[in-house]
PDB file of N, CA and C in Angstrom:
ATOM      1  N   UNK A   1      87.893 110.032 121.673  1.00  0.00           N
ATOM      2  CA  UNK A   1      86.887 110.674 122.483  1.00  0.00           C
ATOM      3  C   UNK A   1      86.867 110.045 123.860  1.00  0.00           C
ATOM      4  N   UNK A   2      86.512 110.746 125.182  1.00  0.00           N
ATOM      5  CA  UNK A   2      86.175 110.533 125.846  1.00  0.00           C
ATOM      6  C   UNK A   2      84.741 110.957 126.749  1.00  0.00           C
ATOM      7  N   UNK A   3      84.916 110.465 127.636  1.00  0.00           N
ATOM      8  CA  UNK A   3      83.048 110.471 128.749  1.00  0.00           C
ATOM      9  C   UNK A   3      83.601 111.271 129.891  1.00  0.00           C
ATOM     10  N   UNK A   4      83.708 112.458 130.109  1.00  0.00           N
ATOM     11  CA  UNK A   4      83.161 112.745 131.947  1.00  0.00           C
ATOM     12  C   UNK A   4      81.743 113.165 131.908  1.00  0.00           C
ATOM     13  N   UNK A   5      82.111 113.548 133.633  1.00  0.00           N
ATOM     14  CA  UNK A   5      81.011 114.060 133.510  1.00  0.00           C
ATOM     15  C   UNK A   5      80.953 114.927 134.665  1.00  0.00           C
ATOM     16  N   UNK A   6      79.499 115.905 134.939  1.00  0.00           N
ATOM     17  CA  UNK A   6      79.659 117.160 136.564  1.00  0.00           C
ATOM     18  C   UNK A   6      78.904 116.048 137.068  1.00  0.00           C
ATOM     19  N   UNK A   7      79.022 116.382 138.237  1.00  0.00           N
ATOM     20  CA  UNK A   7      77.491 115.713 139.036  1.00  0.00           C
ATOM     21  C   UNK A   7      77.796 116.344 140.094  1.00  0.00           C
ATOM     22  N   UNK A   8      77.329 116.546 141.509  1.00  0.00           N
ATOM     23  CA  UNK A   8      76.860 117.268 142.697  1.00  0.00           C
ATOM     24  C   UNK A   8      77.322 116.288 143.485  1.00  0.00           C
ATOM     25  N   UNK A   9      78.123 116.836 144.476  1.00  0.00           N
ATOM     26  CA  UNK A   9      78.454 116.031 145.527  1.00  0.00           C
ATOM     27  C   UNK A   9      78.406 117.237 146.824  1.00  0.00           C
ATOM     28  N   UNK A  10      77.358 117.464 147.801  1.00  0.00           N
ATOM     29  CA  UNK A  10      76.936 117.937 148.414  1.00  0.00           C
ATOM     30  C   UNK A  10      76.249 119.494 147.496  1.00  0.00           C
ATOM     31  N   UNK A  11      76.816 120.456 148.247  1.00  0.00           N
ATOM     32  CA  UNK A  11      75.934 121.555 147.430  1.00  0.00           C
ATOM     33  C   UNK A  11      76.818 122.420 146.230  1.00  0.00           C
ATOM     34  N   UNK A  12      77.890 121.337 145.582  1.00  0.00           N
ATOM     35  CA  UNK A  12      79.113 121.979 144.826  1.00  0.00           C
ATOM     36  C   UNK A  12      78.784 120.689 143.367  1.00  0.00           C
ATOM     37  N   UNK A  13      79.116 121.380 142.535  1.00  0.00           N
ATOM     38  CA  UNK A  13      78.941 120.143 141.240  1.00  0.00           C
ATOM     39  C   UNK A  13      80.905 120.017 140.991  1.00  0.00           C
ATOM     40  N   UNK A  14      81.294 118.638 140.665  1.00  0.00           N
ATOM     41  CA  UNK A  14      82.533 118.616 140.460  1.00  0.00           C
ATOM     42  C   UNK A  14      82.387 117.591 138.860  1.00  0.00           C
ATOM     43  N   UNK A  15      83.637 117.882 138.452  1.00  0.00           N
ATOM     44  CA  UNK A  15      83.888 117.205 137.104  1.00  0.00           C
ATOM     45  C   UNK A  15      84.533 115.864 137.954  1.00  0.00           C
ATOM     46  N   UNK A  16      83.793 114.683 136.959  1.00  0.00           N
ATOM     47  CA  UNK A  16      84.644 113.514 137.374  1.00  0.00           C
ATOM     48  C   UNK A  16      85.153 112.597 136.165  1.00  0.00           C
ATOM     49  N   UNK A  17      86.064 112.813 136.140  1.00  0.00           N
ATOM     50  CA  UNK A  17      86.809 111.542 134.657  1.00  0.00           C
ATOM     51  C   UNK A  17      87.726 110.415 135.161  1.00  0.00           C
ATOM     52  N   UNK A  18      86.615 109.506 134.611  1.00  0.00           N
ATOM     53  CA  UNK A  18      87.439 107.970 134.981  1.00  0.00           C
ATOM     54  C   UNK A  18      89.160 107.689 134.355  1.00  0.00           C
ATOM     55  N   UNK A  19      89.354 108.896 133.142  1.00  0.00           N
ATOM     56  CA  UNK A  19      90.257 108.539 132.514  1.00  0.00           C
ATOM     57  C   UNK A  19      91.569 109.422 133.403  1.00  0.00           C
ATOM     58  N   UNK A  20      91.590 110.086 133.936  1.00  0.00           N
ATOM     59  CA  UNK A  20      92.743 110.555 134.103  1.00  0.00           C
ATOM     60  C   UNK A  20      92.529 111.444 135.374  1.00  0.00           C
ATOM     61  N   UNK A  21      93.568 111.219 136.637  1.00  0.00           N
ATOM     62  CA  UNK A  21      93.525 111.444 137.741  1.00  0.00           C
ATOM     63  C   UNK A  21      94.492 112.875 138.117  1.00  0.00           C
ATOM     64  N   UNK A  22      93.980 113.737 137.375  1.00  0.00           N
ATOM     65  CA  UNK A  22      94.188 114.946 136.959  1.00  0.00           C
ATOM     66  C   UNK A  22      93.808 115.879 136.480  1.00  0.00           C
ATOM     67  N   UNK A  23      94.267 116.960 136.885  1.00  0.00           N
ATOM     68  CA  UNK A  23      92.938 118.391 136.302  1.00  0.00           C
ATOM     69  C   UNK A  23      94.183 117.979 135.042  1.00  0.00           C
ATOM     70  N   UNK A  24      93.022 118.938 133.900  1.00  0.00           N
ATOM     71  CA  UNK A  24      93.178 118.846 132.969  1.00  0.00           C
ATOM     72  C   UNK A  24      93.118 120.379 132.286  1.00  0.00           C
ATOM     73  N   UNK A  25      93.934 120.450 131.377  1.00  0.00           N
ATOM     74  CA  UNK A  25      93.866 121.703 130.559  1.00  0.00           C
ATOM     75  C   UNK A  25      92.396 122.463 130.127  1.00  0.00           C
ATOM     76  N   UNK A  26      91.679 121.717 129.326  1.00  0.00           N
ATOM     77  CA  UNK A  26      90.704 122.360 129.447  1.00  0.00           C
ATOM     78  C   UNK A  26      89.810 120.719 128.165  1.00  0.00           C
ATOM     79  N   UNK A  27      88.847 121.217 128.353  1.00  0.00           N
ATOM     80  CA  UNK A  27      87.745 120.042 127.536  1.00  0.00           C
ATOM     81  C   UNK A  27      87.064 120.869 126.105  1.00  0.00           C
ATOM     82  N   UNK A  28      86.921 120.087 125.222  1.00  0.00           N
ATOM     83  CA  UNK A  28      85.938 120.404 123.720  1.00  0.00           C
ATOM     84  C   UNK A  28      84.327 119.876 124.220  1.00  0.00           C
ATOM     85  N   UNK A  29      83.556 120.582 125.025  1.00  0.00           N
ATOM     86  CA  UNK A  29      82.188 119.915 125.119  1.00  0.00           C
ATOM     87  C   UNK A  29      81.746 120.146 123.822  1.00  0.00           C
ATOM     88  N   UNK A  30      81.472 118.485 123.160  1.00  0.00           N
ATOM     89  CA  UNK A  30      80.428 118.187 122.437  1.00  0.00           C
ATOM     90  C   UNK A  30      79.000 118.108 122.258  1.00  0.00           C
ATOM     91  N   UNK A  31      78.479 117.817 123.421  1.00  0.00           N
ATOM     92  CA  UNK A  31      77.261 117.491 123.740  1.00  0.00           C
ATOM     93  C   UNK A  31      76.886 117.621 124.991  1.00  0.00           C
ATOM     94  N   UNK A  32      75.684 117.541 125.522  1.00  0.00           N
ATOM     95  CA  UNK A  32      75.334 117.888 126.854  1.00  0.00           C
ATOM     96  C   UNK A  32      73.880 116.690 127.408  1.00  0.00           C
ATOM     97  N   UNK A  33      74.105 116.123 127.705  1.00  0.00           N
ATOM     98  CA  UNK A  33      73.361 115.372 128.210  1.00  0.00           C
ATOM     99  C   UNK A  33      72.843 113.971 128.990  1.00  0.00           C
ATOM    100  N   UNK A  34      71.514 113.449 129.579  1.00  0.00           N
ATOM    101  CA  UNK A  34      72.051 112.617 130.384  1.00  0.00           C
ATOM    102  C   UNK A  34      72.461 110.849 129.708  1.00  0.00           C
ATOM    103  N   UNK A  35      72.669 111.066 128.804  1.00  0.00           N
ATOM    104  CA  UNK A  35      73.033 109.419 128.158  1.00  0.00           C
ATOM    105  C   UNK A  35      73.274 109.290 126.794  1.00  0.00           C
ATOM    106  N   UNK A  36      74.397 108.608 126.038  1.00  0.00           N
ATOM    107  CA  UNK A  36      74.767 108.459 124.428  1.00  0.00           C
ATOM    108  C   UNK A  36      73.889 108.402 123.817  1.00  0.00           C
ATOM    109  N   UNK A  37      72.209 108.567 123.895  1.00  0.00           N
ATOM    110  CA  UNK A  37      71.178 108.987 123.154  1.00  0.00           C
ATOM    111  C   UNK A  37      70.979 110.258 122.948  1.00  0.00           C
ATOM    112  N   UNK A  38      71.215 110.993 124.181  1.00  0.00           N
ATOM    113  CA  UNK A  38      71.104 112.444 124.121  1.00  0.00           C
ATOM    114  C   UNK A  38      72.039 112.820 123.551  1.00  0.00           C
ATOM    115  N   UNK A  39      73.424 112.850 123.395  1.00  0.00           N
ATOM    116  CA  UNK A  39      74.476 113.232 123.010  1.00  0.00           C
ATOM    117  C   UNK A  39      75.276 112.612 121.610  1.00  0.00           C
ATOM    118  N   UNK A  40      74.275 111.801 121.148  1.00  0.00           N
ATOM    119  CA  UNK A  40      75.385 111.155 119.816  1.00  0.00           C
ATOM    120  C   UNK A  40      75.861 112.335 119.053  1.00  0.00           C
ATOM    121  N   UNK A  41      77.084 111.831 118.505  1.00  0.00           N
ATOM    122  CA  UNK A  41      77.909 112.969 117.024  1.00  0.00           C
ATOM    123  C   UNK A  41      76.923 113.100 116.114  1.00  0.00           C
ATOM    124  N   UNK A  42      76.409 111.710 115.701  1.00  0.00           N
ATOM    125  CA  UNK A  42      75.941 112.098 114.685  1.00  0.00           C
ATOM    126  C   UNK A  42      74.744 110.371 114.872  1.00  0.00           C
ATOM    127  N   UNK A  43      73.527 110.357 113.973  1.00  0.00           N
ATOM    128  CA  UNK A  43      72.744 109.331 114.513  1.00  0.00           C
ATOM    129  C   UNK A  43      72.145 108.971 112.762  1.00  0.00           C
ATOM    130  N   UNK A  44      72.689 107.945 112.031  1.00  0.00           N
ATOM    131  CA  UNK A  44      72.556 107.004 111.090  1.00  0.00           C
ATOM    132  C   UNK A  44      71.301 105.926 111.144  1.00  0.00           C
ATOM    133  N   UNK A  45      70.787 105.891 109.569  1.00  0.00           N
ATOM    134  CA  UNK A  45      70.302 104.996 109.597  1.00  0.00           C
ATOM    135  C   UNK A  45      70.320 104.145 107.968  1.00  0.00           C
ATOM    136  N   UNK A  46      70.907 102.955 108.247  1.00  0.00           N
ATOM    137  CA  UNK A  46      71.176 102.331 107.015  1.00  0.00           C
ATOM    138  C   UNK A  46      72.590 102.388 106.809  1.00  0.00           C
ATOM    139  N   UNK A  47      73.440 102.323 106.208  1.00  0.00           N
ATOM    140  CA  UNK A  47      74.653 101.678 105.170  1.00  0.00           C
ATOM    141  C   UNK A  47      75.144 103.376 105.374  1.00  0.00           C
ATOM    142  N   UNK A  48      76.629 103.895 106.316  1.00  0.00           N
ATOM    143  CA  UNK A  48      77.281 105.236 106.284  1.00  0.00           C
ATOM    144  C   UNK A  48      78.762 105.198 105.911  1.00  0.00           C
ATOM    145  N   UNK A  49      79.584 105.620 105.721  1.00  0.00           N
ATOM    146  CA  UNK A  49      80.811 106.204 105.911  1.00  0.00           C
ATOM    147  C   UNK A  49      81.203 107.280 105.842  1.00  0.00           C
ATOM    148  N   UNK A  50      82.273 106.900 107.168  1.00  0.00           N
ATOM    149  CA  UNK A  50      82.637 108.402 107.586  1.00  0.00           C
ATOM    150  C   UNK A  50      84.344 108.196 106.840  1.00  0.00           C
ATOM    151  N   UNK A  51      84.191 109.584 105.944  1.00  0.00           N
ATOM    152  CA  UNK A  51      85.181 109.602 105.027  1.00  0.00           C
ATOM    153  C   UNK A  51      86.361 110.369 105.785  1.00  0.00           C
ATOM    154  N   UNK A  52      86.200 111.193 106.703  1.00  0.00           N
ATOM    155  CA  UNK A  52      86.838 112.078 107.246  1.00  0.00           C
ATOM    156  C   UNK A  52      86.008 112.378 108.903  1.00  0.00           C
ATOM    157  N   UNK A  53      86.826 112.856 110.019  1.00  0.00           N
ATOM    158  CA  UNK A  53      85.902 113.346 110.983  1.00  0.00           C
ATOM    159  C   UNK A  53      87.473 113.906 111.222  1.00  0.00           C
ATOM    160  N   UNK A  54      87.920 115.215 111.110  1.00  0.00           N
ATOM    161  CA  UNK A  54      89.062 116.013 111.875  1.00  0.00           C
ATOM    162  C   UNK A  54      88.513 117.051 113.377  1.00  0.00           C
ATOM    163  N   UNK A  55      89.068 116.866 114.555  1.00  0.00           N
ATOM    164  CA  UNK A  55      89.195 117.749 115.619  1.00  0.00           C
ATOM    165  C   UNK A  55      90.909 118.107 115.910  1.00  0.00           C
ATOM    166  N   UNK A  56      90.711 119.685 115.821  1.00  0.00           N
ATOM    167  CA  UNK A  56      91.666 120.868 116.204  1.00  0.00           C
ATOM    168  C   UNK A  56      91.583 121.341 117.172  1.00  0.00           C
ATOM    169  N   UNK A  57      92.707 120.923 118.243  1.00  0.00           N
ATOM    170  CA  UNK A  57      92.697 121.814 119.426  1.00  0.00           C
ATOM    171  C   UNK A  57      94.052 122.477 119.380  1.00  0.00           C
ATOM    172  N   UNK A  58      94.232 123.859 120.086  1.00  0.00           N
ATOM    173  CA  UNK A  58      95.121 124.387 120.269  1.00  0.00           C
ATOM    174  C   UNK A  58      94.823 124.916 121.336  1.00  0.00           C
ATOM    175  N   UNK A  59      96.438 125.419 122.251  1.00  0.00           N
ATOM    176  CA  UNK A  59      95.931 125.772 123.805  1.00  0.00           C
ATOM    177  C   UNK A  59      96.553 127.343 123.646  1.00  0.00           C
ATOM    178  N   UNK A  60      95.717 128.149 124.111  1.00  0.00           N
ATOM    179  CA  UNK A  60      95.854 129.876 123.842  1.00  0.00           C
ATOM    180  C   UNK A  60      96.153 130.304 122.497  1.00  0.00           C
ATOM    181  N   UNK A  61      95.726 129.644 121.698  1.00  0.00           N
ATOM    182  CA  UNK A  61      96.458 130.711 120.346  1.00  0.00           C
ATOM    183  C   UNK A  61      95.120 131.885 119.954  1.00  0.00           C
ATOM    184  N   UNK A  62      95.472 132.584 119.150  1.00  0.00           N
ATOM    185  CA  UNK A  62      94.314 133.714 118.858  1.00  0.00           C
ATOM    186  C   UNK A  62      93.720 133.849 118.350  1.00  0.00           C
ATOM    187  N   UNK A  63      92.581 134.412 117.717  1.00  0.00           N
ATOM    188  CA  UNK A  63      91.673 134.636 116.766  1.00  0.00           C
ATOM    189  C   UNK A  63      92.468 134.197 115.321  1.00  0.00           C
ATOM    190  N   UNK A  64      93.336 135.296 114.805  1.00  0.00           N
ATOM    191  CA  UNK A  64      93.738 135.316 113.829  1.00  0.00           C
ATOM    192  C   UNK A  64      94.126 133.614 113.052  1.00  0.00           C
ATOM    193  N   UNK A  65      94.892 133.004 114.469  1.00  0.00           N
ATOM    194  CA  UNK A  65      95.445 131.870 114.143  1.00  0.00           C
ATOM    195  C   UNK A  65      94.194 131.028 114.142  1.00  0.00           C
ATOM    196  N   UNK A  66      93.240 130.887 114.765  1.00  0.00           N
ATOM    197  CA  UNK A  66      92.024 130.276 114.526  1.00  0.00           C
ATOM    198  C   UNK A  66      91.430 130.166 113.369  1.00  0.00           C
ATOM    199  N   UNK A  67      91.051 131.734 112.796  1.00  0.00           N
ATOM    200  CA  UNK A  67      90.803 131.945 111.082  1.00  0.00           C
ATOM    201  C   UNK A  67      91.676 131.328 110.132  1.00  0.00           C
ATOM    202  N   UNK A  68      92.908 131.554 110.191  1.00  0.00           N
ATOM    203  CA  UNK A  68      93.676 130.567 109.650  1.00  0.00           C
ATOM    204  C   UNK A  68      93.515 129.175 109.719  1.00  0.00           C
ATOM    205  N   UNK A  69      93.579 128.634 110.543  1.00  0.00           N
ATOM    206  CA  UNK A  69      93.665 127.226 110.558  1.00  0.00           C
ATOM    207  C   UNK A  69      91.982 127.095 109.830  1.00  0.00           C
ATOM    208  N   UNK A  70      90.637 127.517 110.125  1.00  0.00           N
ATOM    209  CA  UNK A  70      89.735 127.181 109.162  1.00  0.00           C
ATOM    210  C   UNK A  70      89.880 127.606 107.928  1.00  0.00           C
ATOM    211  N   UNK A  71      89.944 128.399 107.663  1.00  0.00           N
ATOM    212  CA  UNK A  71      90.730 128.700 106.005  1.00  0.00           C
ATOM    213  C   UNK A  71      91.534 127.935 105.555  1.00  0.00           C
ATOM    214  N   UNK A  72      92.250 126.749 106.215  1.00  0.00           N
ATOM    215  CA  UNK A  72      93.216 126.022 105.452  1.00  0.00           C
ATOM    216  C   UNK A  72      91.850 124.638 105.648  1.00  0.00           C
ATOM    217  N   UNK A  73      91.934 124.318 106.597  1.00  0.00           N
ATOM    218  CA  UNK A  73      90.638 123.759 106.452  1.00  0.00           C
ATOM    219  C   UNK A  73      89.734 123.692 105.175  1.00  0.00           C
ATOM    220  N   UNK A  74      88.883 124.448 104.567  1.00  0.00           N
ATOM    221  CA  UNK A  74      88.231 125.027 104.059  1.00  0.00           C
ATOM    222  C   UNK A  74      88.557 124.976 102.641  1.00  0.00           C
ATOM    223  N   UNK A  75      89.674 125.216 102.180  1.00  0.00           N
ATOM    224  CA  UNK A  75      90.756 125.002 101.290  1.00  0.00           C
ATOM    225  C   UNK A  75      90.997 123.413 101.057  1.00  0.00           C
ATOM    226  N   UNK A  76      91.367 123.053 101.763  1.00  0.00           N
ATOM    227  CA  UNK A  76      91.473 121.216 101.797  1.00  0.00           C
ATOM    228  C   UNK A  76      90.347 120.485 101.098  1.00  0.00           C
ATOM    229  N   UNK A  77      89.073 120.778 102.110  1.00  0.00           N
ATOM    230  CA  UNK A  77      88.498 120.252 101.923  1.00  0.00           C
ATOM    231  C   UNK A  77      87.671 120.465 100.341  1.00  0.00           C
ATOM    232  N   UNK A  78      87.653 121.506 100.071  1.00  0.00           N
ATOM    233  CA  UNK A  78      87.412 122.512  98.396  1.00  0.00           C
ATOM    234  C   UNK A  78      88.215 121.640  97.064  1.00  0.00           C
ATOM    235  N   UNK A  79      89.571 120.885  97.542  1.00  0.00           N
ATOM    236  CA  UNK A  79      90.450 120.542  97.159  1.00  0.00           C
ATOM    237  C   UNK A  79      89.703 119.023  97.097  1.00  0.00           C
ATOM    238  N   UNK A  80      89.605 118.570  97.917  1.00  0.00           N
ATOM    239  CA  UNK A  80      88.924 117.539  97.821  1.00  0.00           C
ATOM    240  C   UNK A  80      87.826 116.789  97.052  1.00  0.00           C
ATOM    241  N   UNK A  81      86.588 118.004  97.258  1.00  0.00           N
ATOM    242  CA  UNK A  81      85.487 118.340  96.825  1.00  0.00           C
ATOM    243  C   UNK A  81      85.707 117.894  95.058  1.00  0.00           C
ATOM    244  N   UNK A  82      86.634 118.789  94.886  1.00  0.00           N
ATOM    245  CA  UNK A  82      87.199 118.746  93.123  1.00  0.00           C
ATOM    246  C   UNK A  82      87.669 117.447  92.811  1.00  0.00           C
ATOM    247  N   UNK A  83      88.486 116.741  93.753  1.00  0.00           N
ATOM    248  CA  UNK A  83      88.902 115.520  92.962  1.00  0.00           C
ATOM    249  C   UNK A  83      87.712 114.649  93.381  1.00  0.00           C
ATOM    250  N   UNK A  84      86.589 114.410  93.949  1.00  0.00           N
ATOM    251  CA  UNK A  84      85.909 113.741  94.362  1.00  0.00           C
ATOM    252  C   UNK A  84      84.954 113.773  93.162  1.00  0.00           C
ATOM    253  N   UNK A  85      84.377 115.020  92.341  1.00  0.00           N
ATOM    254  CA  UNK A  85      84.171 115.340  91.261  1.00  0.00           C
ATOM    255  C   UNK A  85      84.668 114.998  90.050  1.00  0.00           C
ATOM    256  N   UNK A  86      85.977 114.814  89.915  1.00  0.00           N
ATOM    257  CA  UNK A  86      86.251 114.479  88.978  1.00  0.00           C
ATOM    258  C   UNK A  86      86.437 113.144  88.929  1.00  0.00           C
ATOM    259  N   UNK A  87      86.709 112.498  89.866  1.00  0.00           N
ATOM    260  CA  UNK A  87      86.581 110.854  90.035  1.00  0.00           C
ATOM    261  C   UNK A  87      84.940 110.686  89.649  1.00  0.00           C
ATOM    262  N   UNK A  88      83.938 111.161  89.968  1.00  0.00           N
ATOM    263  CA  UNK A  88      82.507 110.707  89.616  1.00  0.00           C
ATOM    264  C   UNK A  88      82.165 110.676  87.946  1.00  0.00           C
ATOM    265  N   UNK A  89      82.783 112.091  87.819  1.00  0.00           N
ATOM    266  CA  UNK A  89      82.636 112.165  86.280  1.00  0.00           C
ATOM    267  C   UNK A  89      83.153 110.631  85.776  1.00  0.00           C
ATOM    268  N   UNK A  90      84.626 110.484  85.693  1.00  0.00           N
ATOM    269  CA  UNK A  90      85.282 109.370  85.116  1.00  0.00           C
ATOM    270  C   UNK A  90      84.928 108.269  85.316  1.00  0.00           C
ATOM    271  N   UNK A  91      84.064 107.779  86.541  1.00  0.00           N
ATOM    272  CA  UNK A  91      82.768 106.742  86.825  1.00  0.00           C
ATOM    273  C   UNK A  91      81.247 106.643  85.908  1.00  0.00           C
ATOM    274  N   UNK A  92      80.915 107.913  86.038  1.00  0.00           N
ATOM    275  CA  UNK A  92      80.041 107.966  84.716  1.00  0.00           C
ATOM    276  C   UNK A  92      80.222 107.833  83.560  1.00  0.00           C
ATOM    277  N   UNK A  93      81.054 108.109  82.967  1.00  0.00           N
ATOM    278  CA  UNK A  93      81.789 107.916  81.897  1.00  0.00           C
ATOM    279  C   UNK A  93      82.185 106.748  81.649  1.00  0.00           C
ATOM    280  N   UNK A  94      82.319 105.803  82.421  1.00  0.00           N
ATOM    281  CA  UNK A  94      82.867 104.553  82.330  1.00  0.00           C
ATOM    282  C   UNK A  94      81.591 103.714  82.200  1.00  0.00           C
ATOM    283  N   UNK A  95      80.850 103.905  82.842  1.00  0.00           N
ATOM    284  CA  UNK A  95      79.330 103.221  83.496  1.00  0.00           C
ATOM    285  C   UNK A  95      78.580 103.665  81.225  1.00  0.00           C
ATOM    286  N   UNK A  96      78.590 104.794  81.092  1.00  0.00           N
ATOM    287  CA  UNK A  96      77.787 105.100  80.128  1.00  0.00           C
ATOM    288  C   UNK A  96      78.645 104.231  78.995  1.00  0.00           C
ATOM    289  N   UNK A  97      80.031 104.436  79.184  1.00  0.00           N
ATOM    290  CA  UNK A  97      80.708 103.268  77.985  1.00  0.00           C
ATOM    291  C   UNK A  97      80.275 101.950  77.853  1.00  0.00           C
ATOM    292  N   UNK A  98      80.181 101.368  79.393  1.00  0.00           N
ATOM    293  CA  UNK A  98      79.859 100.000  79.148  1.00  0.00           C
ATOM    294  C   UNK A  98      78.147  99.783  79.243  1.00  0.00           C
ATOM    295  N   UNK A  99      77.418 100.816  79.487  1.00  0.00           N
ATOM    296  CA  UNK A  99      75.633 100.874  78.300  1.00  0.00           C
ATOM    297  C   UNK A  99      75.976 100.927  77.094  1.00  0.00           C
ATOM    298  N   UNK A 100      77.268 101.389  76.734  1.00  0.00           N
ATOM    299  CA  UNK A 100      76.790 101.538  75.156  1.00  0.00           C
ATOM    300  C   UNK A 100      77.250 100.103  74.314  1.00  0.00           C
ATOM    301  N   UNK A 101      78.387  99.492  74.873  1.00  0.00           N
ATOM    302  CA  UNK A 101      78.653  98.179  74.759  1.00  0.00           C
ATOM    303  C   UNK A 101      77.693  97.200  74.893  1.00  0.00           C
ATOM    304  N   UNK A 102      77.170  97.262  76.025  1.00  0.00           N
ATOM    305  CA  UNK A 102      76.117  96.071  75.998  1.00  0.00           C
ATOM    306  C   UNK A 102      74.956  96.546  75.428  1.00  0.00           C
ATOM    307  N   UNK A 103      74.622  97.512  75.028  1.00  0.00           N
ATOM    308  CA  UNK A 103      73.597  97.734  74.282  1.00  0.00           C
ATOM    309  C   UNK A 103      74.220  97.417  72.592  1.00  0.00           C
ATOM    310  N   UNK A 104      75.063  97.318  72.527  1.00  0.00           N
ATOM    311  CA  UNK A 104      75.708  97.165  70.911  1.00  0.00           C
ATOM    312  C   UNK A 104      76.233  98.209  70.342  1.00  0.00           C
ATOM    313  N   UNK A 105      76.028  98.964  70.798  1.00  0.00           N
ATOM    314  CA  UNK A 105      76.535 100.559  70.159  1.00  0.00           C
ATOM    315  C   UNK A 105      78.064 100.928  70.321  1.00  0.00           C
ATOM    316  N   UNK A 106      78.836  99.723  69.835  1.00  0.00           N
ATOM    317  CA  UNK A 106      80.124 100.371  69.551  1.00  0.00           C
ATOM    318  C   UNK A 106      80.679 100.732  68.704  1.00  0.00           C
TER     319      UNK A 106
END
């Protein structure tokens, strides 16, 4: 990620980025505002992980190819979803084996 930003320099607003001394293709605005309070991704409190965070850019492609690429998206992550599920099960399952052990019940 990066920071620009517009600001007004006489009666014209211009983009200014410290990072690169060049127009640029084009930007993903995330957020809009005047300071990383106004604009956080996302704002936590306590103990997080971020398991995943994916950004897709492509330069001119079309609708169609857009739908696609979230549909595979979408798919992945569905895919995921399932083994993430089935890993919990096999955690519970494990967790309830060893209650039944220390409770004596073997």
């Amino acid at each position: 990620f990066e920071v620009y930003l517009d600001g007004p320099q006489g009666p014209r607003w211009y983009t200014f980025d410290a990072r690169h001394d060049a127009r640029r293709i084009g930007r993903v605005v995330i957020a809009r505002g005047r300071d990383a309070t106004d604009v956080a991704i996302s704002t936590s409190f306590g103990t997080t992980l971020l398991a995943q965070f994916d950004v897709h850019t492509l330069e001119g492609v079309g609708l169609l190819t857009l739908a696609l690429i979230g549909l595979r998206s979408a798919l992945n992550a569905r895919a995921q979803l399932r083994r993430d599920r089935t890993r919990l099960r096999e955690l519970a399952s494990l967790a309830l084996e060893g209650l039944a052990v220390c409770d004596g019940e073997t």
